[in-house]
C-alpha atoms as a PDB file:
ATOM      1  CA  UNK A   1       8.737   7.179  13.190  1.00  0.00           C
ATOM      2  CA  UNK A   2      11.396   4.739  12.167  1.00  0.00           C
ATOM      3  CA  UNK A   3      10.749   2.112   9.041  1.00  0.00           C
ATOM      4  CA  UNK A   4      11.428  -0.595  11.285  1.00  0.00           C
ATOM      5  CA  UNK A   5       8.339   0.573  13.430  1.00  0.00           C
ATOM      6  CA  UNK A   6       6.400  -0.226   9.942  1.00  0.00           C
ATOM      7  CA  UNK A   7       7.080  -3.051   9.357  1.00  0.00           C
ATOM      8  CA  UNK A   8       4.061  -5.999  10.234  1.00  0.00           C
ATOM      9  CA  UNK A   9       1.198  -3.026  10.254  1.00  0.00           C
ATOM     10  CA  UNK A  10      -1.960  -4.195   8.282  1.00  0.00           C
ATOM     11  CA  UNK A  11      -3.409  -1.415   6.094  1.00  0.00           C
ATOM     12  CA  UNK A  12      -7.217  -0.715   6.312  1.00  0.00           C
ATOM     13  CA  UNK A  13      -9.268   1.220   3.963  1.00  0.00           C
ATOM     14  CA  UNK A  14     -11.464   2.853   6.306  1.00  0.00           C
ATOM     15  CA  UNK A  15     -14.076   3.570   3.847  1.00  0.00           C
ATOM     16  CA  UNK A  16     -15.023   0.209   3.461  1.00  0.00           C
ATOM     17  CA  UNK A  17     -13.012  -1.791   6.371  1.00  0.00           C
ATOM     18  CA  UNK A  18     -10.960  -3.621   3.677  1.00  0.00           C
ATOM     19  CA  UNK A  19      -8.049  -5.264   4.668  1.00  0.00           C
ATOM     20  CA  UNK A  20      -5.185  -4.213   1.927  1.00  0.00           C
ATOM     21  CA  UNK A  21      -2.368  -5.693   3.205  1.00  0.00           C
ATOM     22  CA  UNK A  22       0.917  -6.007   5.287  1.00  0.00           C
ATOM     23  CA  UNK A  23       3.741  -3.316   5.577  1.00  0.00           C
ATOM     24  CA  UNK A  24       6.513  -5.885   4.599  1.00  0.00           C
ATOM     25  CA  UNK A  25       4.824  -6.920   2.017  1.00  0.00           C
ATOM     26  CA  UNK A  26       4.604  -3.729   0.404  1.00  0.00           C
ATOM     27  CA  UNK A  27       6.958  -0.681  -0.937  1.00  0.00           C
ATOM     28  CA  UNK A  28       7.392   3.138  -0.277  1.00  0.00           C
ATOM     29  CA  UNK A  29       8.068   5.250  -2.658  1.00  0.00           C
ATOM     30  CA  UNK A  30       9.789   8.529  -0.943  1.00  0.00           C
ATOM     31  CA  UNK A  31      10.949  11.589  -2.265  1.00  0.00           C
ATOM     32  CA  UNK A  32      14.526  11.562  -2.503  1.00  0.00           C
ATOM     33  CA  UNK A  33      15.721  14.898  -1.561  1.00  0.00           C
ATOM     34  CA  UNK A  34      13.373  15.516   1.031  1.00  0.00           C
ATOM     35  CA  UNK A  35      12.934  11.852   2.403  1.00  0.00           C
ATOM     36  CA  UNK A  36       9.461  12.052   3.106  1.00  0.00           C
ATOM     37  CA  UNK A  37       6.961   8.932   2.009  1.00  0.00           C
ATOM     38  CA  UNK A  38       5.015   9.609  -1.331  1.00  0.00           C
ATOM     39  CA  UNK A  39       2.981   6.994  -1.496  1.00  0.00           C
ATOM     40  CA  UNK A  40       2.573   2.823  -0.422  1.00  0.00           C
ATOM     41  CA  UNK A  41       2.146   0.437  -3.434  1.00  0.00           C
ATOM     42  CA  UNK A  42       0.567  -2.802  -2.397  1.00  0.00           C
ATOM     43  CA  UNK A  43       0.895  -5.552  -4.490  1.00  0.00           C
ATOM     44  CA  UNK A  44      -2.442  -7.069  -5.919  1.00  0.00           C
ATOM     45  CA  UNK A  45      -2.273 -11.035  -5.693  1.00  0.00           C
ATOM     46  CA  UNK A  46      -3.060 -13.157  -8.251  1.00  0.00           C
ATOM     47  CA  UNK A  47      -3.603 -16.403  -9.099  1.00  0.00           C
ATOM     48  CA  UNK A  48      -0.817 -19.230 -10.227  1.00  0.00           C
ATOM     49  CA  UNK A  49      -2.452 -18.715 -14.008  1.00  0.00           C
ATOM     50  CA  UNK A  50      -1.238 -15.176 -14.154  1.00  0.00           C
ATOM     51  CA  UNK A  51       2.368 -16.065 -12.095  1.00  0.00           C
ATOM     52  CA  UNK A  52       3.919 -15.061 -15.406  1.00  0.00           C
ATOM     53  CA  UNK A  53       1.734 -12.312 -16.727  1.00  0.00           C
ATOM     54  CA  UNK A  54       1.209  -8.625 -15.898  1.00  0.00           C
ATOM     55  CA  UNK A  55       1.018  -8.135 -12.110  1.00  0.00           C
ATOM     56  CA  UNK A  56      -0.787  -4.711 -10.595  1.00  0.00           C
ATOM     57  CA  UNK A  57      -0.417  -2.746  -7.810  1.00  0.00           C
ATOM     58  CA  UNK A  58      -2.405  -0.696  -5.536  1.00  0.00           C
ATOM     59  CA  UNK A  59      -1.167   2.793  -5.131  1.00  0.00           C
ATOM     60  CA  UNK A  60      -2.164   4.288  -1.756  1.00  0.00           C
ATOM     61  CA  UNK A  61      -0.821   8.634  -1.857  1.00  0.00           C
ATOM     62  CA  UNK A  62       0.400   9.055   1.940  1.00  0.00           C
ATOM     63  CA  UNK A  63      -2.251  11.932   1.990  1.00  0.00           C
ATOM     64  CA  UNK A  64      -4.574   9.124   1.976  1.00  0.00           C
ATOM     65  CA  UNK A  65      -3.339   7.774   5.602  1.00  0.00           C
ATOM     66  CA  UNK A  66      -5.419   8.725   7.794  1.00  0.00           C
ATOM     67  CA  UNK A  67      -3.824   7.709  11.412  1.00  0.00           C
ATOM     68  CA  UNK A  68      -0.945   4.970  12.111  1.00  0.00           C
ATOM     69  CA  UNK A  69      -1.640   3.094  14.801  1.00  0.00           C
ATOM     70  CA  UNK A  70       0.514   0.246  17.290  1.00  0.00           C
ATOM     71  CA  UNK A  71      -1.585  -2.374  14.933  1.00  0.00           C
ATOM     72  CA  UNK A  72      -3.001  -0.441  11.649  1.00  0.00           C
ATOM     73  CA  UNK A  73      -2.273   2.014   9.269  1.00  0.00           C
ATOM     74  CA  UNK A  74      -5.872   3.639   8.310  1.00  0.00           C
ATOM     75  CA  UNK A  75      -5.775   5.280   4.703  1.00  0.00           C
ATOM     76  CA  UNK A  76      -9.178   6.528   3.229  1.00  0.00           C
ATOM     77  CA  UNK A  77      -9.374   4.985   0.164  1.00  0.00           C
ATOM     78  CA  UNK A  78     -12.214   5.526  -2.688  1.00  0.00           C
ATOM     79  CA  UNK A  79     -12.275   1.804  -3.687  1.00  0.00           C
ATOM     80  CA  UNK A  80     -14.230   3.278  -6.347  1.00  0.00           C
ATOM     81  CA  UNK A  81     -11.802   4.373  -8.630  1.00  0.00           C
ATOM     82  CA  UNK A  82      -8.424   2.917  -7.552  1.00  0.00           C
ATOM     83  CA  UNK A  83      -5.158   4.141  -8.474  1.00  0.00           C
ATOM     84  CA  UNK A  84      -3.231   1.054 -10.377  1.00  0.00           C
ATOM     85  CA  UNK A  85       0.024   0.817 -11.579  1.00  0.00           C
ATOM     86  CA  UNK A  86       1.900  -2.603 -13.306  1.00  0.00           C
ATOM     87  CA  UNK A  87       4.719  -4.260 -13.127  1.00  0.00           C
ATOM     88  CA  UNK A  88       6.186  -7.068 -14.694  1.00  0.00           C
ATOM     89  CA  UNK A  89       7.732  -9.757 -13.171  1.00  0.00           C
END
């Protein structure tokens, strides 16, 4: 599959039917020397009080997508304990 085939999919956490965003809005990180995906980070929006503080993301492991549809990308998820990284701006 091609990045540009990405690109407008809407993540779904199919644990919990949780919408967690937009490829486009998000990054891959890929393994360099063997060019295969890692993991998505999503970005975690907040409001304009924090534009200027800490920012998170959400760290989805591409072992956690589960099927890639013409629509969707479904990961499985534990919502329960999240994987969250930060970044500043």
């Amino acid at each position: 599959m091609r990045m540009a085939e990405f690109a407008g999919k809407e993540i779904i956490n199919i644990n919990d039917g949780a919408r967690l965003g937009v490829v486009g809005e998000t990054d891959l990180a890929i393994d360099v020397e063997t060019g295969r995906i890692q993991s998505i980070i999503l970005p975690r929006k907040g409001s304009f009080l924090n534009f200027w503080a800490e920012k998170h993301e959400l760290v989805v492991p591409w072992e956690a997508v589960k099927k890639i549809g013409l629509e969707v990308i479904i990961v499985e998820l534990d919502q329960a304990t999240p994987r969250f990284g930060k970044f500043l701006v």
